[in-house]
PDB file of N, CA and C in Angstrom:
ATOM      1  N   UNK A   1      14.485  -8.015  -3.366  1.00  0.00           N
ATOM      2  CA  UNK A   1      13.454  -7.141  -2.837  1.00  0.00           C
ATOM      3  C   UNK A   1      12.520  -6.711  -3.972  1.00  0.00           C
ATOM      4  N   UNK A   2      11.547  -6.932  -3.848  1.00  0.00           N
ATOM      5  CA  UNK A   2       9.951  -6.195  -4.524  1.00  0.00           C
ATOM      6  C   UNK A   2       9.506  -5.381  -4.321  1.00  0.00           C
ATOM      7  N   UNK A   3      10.182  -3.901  -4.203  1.00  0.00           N
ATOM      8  CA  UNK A   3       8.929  -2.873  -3.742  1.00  0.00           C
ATOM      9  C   UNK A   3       7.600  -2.395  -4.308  1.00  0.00           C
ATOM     10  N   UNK A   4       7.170  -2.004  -3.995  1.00  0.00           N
ATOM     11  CA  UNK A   4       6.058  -0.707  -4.344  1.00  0.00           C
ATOM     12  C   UNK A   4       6.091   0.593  -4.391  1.00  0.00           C
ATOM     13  N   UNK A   5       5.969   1.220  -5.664  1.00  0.00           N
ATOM     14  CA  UNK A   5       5.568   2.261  -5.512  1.00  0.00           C
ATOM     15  C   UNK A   5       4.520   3.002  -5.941  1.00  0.00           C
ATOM     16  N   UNK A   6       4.277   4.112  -5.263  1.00  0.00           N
ATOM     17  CA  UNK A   6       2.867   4.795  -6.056  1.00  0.00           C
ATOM     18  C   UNK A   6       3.112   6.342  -5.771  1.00  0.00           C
ATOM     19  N   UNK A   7       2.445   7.313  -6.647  1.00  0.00           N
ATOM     20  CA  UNK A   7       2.559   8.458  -7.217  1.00  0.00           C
ATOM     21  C   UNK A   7       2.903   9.314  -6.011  1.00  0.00           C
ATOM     22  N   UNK A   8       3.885  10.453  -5.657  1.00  0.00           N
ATOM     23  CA  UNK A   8       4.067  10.915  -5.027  1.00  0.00           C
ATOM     24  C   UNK A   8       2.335  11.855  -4.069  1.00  0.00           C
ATOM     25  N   UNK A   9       2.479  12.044  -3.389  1.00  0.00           N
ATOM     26  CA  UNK A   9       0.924  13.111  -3.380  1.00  0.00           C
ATOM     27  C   UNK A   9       1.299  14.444  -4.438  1.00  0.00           C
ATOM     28  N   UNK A  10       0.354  14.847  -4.546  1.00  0.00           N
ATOM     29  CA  UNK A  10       0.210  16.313  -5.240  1.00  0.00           C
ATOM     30  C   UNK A  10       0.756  15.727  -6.856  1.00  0.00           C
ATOM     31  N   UNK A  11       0.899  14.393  -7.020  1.00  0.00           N
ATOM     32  CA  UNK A  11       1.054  14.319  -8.387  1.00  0.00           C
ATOM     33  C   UNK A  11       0.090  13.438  -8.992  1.00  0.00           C
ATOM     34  N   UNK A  12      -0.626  13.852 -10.382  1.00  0.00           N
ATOM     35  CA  UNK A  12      -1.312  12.536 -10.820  1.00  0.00           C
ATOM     36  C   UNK A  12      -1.208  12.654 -12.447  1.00  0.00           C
ATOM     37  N   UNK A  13      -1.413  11.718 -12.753  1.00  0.00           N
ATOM     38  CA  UNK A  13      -1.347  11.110 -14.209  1.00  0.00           C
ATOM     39  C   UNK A  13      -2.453  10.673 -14.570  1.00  0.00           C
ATOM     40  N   UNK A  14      -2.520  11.653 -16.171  1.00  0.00           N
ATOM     41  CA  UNK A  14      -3.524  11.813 -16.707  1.00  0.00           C
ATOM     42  C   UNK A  14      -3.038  11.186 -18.021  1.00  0.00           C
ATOM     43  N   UNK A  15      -4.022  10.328 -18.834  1.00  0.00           N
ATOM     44  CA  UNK A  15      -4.256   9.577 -19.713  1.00  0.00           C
ATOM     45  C   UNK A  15      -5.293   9.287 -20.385  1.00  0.00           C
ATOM     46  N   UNK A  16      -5.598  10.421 -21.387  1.00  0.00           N
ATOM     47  CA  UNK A  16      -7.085  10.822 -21.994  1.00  0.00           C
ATOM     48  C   UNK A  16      -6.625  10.157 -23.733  1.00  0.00           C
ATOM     49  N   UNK A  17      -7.519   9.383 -24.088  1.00  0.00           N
ATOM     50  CA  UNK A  17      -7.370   8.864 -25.381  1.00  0.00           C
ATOM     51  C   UNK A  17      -7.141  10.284 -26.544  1.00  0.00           C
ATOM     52  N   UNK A  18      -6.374  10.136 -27.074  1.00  0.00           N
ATOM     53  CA  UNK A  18      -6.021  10.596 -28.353  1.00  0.00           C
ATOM     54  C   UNK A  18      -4.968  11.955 -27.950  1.00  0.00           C
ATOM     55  N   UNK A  19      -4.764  12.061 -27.071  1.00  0.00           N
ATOM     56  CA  UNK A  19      -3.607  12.875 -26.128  1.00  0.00           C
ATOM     57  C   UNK A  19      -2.362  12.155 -25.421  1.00  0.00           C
ATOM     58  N   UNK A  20      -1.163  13.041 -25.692  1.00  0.00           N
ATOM     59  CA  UNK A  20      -0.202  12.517 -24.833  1.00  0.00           C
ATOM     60  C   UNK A  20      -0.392  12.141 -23.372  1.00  0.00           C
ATOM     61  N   UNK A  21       0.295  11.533 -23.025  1.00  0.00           N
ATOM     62  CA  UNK A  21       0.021  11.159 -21.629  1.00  0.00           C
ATOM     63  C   UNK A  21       0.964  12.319 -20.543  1.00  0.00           C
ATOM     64  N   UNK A  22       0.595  12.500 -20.019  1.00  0.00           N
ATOM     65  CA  UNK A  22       0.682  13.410 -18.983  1.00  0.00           C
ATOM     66  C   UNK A  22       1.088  13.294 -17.740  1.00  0.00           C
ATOM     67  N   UNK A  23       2.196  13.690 -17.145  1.00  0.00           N
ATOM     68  CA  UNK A  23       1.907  13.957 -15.241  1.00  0.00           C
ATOM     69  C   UNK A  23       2.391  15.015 -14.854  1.00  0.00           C
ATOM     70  N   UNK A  24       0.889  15.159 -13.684  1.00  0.00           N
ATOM     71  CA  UNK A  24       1.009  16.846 -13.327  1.00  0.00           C
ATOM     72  C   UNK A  24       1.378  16.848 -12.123  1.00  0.00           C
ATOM     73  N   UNK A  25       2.605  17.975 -11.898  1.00  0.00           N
ATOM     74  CA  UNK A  25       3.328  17.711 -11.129  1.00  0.00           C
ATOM     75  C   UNK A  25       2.795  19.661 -10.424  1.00  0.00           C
ATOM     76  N   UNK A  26       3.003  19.635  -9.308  1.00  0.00           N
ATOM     77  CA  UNK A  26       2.859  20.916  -8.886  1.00  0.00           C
ATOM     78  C   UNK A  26       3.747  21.953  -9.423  1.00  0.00           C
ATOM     79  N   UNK A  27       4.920  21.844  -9.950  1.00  0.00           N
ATOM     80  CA  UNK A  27       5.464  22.744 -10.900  1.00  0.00           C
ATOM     81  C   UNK A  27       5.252  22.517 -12.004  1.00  0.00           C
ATOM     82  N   UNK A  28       4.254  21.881 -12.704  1.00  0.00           N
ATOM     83  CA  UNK A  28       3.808  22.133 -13.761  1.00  0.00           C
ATOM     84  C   UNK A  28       3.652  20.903 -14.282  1.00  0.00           C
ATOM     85  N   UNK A  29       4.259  20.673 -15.706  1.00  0.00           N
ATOM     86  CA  UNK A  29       3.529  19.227 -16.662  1.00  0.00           C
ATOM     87  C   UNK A  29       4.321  18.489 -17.016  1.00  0.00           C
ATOM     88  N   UNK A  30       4.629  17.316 -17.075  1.00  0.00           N
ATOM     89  CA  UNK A  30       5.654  16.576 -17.499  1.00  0.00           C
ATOM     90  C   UNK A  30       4.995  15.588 -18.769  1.00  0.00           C
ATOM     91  N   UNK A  31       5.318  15.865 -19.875  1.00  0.00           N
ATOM     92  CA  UNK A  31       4.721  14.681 -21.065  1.00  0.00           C
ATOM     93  C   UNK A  31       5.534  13.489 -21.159  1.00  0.00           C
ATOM     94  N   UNK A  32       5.097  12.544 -20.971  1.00  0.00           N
ATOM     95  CA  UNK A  32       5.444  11.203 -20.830  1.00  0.00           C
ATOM     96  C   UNK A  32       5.434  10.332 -22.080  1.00  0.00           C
ATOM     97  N   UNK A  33       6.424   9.557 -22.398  1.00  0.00           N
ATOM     98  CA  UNK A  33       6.211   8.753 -23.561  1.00  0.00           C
ATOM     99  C   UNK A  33       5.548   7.648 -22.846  1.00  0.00           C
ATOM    100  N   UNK A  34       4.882   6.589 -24.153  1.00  0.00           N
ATOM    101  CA  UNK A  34       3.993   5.968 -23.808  1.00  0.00           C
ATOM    102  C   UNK A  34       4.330   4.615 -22.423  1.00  0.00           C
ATOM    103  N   UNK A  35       5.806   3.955 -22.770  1.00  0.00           N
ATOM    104  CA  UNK A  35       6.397   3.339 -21.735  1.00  0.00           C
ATOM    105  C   UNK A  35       6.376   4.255 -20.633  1.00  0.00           C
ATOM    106  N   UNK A  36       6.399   4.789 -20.237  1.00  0.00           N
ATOM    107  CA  UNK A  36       6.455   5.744 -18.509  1.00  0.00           C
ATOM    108  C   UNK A  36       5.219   5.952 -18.334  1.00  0.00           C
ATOM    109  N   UNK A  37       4.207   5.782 -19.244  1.00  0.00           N
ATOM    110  CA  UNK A  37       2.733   6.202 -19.160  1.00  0.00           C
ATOM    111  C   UNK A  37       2.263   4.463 -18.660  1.00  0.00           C
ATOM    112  N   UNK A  38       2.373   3.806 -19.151  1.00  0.00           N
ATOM    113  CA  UNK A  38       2.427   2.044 -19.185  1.00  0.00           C
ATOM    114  C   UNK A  38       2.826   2.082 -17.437  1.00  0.00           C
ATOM    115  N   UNK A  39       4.101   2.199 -17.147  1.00  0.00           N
ATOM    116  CA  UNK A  39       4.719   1.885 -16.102  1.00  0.00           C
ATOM    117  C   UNK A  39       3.486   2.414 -14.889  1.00  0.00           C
ATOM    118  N   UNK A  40       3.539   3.918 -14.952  1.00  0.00           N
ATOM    119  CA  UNK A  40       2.653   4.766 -13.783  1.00  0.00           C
ATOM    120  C   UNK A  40       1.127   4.432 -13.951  1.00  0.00           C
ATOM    121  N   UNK A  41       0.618   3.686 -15.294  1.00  0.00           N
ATOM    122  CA  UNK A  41      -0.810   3.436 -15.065  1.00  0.00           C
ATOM    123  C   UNK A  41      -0.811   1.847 -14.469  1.00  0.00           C
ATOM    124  N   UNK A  42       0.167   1.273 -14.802  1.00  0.00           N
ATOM    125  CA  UNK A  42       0.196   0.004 -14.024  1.00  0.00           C
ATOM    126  C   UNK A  42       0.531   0.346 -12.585  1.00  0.00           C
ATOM    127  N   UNK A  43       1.140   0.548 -11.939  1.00  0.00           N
ATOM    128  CA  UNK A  43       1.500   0.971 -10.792  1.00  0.00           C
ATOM    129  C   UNK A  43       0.714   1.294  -9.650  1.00  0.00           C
ATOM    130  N   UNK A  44      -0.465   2.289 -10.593  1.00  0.00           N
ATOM    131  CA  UNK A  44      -1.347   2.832  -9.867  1.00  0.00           C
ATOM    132  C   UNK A  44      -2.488   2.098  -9.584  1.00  0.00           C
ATOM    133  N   UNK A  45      -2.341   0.642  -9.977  1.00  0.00           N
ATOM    134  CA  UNK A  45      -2.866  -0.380  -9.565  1.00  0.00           C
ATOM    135  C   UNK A  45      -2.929  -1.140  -8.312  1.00  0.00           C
ATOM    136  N   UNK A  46      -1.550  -0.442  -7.748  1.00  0.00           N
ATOM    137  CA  UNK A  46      -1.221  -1.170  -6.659  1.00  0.00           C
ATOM    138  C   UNK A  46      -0.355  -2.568  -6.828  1.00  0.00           C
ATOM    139  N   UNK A  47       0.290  -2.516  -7.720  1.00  0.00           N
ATOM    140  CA  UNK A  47       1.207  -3.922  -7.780  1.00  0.00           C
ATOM    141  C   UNK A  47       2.538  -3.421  -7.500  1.00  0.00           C
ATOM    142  N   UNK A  48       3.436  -4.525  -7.440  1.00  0.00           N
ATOM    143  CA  UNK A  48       4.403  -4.514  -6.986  1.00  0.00           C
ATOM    144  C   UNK A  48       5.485  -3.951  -8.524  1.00  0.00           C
ATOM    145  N   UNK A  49       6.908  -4.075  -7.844  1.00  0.00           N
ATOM    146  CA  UNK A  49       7.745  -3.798  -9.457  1.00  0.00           C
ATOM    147  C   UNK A  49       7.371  -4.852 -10.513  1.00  0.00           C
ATOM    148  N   UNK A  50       7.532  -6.079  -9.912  1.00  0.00           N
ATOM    149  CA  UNK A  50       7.636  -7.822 -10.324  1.00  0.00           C
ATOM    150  C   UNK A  50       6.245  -7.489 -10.941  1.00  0.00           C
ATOM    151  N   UNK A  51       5.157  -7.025 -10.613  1.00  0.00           N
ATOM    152  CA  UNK A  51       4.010  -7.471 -11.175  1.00  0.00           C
ATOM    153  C   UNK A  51       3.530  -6.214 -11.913  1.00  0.00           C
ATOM    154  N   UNK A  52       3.920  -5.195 -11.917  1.00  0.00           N
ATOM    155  CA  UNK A  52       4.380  -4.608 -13.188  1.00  0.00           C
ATOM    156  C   UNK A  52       5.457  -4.908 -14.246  1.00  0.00           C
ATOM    157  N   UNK A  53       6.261  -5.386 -14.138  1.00  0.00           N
ATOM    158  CA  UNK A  53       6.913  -5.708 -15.264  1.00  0.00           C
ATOM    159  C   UNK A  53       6.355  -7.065 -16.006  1.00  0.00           C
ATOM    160  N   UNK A  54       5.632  -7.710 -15.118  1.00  0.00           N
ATOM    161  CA  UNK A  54       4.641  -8.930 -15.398  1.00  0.00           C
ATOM    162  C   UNK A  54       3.638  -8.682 -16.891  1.00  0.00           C
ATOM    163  N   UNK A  55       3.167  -7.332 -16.368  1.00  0.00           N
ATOM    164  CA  UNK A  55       2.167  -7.008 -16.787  1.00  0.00           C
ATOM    165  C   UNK A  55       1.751  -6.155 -18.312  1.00  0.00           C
ATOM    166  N   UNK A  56       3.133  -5.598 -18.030  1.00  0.00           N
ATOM    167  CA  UNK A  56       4.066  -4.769 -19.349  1.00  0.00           C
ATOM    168  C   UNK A  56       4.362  -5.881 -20.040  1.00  0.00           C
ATOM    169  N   UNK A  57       4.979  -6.841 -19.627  1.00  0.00           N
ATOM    170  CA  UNK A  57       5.240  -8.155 -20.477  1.00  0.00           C
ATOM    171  C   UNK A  57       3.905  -8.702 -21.659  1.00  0.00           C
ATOM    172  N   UNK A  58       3.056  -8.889 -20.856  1.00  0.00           N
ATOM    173  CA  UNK A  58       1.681  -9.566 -21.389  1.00  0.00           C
ATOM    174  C   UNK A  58       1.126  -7.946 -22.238  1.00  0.00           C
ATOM    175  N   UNK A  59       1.588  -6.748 -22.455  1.00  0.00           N
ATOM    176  CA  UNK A  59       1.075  -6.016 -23.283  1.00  0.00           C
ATOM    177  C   UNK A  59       1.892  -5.154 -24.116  1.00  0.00           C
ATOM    178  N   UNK A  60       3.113  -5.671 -23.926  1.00  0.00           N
ATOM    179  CA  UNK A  60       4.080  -5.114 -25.256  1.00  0.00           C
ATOM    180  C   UNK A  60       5.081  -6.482 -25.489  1.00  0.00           C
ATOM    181  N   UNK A  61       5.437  -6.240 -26.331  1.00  0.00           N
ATOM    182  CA  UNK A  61       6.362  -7.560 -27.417  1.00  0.00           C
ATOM    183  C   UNK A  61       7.571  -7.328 -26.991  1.00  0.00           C
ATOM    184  N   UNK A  62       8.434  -7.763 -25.208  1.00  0.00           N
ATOM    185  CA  UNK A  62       9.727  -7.553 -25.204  1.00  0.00           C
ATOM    186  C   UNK A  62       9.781  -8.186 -23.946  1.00  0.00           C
ATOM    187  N   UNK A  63      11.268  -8.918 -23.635  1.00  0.00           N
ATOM    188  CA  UNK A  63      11.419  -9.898 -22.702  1.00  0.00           C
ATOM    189  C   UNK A  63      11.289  -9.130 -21.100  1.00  0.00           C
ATOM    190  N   UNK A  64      10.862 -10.409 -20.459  1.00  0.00           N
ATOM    191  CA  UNK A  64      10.764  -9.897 -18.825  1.00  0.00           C
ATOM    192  C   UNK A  64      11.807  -9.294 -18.389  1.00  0.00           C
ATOM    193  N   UNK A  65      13.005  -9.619 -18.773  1.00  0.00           N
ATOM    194  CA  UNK A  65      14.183  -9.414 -18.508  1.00  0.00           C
ATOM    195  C   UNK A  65      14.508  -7.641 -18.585  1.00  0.00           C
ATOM    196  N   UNK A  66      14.330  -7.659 -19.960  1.00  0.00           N
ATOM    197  CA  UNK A  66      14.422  -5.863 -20.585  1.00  0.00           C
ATOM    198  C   UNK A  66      13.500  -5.197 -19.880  1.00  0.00           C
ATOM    199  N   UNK A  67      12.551  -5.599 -19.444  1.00  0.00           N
ATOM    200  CA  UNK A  67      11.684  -4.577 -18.828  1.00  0.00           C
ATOM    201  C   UNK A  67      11.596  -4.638 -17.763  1.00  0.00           C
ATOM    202  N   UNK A  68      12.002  -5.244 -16.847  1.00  0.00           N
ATOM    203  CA  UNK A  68      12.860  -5.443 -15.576  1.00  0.00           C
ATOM    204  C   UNK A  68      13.558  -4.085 -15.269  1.00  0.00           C
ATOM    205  N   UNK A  69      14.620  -4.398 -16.194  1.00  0.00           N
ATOM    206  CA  UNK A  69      15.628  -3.097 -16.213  1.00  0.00           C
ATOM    207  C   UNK A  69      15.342  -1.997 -16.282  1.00  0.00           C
ATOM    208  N   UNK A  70      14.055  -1.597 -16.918  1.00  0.00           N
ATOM    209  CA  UNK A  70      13.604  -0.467 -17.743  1.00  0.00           C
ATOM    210  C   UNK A  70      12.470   0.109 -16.780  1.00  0.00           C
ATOM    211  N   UNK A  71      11.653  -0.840 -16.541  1.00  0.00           N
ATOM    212  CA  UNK A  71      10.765  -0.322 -15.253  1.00  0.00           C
ATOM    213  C   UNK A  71      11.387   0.103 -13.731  1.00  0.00           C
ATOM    214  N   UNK A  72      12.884  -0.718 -13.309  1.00  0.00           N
ATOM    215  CA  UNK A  72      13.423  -0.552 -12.041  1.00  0.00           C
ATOM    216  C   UNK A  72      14.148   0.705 -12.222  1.00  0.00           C
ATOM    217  N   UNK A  73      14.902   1.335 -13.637  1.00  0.00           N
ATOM    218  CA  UNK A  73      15.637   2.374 -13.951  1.00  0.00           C
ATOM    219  C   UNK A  73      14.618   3.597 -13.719  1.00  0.00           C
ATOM    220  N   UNK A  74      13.069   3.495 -14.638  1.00  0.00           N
ATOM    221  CA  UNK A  74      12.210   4.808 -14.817  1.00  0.00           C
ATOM    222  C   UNK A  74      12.142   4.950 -13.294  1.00  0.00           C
ATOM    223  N   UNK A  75      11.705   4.185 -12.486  1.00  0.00           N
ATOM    224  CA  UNK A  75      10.960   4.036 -11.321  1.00  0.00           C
ATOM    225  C   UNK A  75      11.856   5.008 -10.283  1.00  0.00           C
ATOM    226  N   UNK A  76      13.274   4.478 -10.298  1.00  0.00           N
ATOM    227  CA  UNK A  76      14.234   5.150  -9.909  1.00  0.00           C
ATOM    228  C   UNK A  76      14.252   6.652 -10.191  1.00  0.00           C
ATOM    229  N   UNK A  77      14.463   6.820 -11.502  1.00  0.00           N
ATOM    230  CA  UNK A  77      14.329   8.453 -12.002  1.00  0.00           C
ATOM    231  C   UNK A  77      13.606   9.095 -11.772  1.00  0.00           C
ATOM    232  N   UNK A  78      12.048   8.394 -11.611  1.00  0.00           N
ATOM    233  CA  UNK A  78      10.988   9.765 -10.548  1.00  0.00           C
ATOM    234  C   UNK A  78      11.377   9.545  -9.475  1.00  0.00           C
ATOM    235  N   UNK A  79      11.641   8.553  -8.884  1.00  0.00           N
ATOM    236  CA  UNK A  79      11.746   8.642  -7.279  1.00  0.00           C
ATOM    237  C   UNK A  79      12.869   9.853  -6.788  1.00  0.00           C
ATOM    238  N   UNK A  80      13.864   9.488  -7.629  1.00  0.00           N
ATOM    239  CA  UNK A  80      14.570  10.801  -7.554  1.00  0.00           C
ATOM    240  C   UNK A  80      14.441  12.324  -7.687  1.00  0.00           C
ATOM    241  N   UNK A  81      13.309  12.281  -8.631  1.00  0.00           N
ATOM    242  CA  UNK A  81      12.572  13.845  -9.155  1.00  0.00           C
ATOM    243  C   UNK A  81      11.363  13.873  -8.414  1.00  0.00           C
ATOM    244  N   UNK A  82      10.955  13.169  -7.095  1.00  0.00           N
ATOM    245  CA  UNK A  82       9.858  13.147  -6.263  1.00  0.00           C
ATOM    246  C   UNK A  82       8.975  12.753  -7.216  1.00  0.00           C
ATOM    247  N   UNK A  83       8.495  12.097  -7.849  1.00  0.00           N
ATOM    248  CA  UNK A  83       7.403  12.000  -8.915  1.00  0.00           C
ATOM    249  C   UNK A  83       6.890  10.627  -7.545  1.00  0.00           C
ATOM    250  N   UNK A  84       7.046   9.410  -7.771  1.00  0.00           N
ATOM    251  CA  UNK A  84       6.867   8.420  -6.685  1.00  0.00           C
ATOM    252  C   UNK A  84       7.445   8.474  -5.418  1.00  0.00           C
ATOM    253  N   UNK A  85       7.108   7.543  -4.767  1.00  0.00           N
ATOM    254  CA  UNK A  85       7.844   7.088  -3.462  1.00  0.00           C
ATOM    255  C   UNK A  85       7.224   5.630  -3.267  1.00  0.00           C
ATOM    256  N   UNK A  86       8.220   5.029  -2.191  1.00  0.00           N
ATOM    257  CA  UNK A  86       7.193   3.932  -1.677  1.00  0.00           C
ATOM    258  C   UNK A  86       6.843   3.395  -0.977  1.00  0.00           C
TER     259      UNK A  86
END
């Protein structure tokens, strides 16, 4: 299975050059390292998991495989903290 997901409502992610990356969540701010920032700005593209981890592939130096894992794990952890759905 391939899902999709995209940002819960009432949440969005902000990504202003020379600032941490950000998502604002209605209880407040969550600072994101740059992989979870990667993941949710790809995402918000509208692609699938597969074509985010595609995509992460072609812009950081680490196998499809590892980031497979790493994008299906984060993805999981907001979905759980309402951050996404899909």
């Amino acid at each position: 299975m391939n899902p999709r997901y995209r940002l819960a409502r009432g949440i969005r992610l902000r990504c202003e050059a020379g600032a941490e990356p950000l998502l604002l969540v209605p209880e407040g701010i969550v600072t994101l390292n740059v992989s979870a920032a990667a993941i949710l700005e790809t995402l918000g593209e509208g692609k699938s998991v597969d074509e985010v981890v595609a995509a992460l592939h072609e812009r950081f130096d680490d196998s499809e495989a590892s980031l497979a894992g790493d994008v299906r794990e984060t993805l999981e952890d907001f979905a759980a903290a309402g951050f996404v759905e899909r």
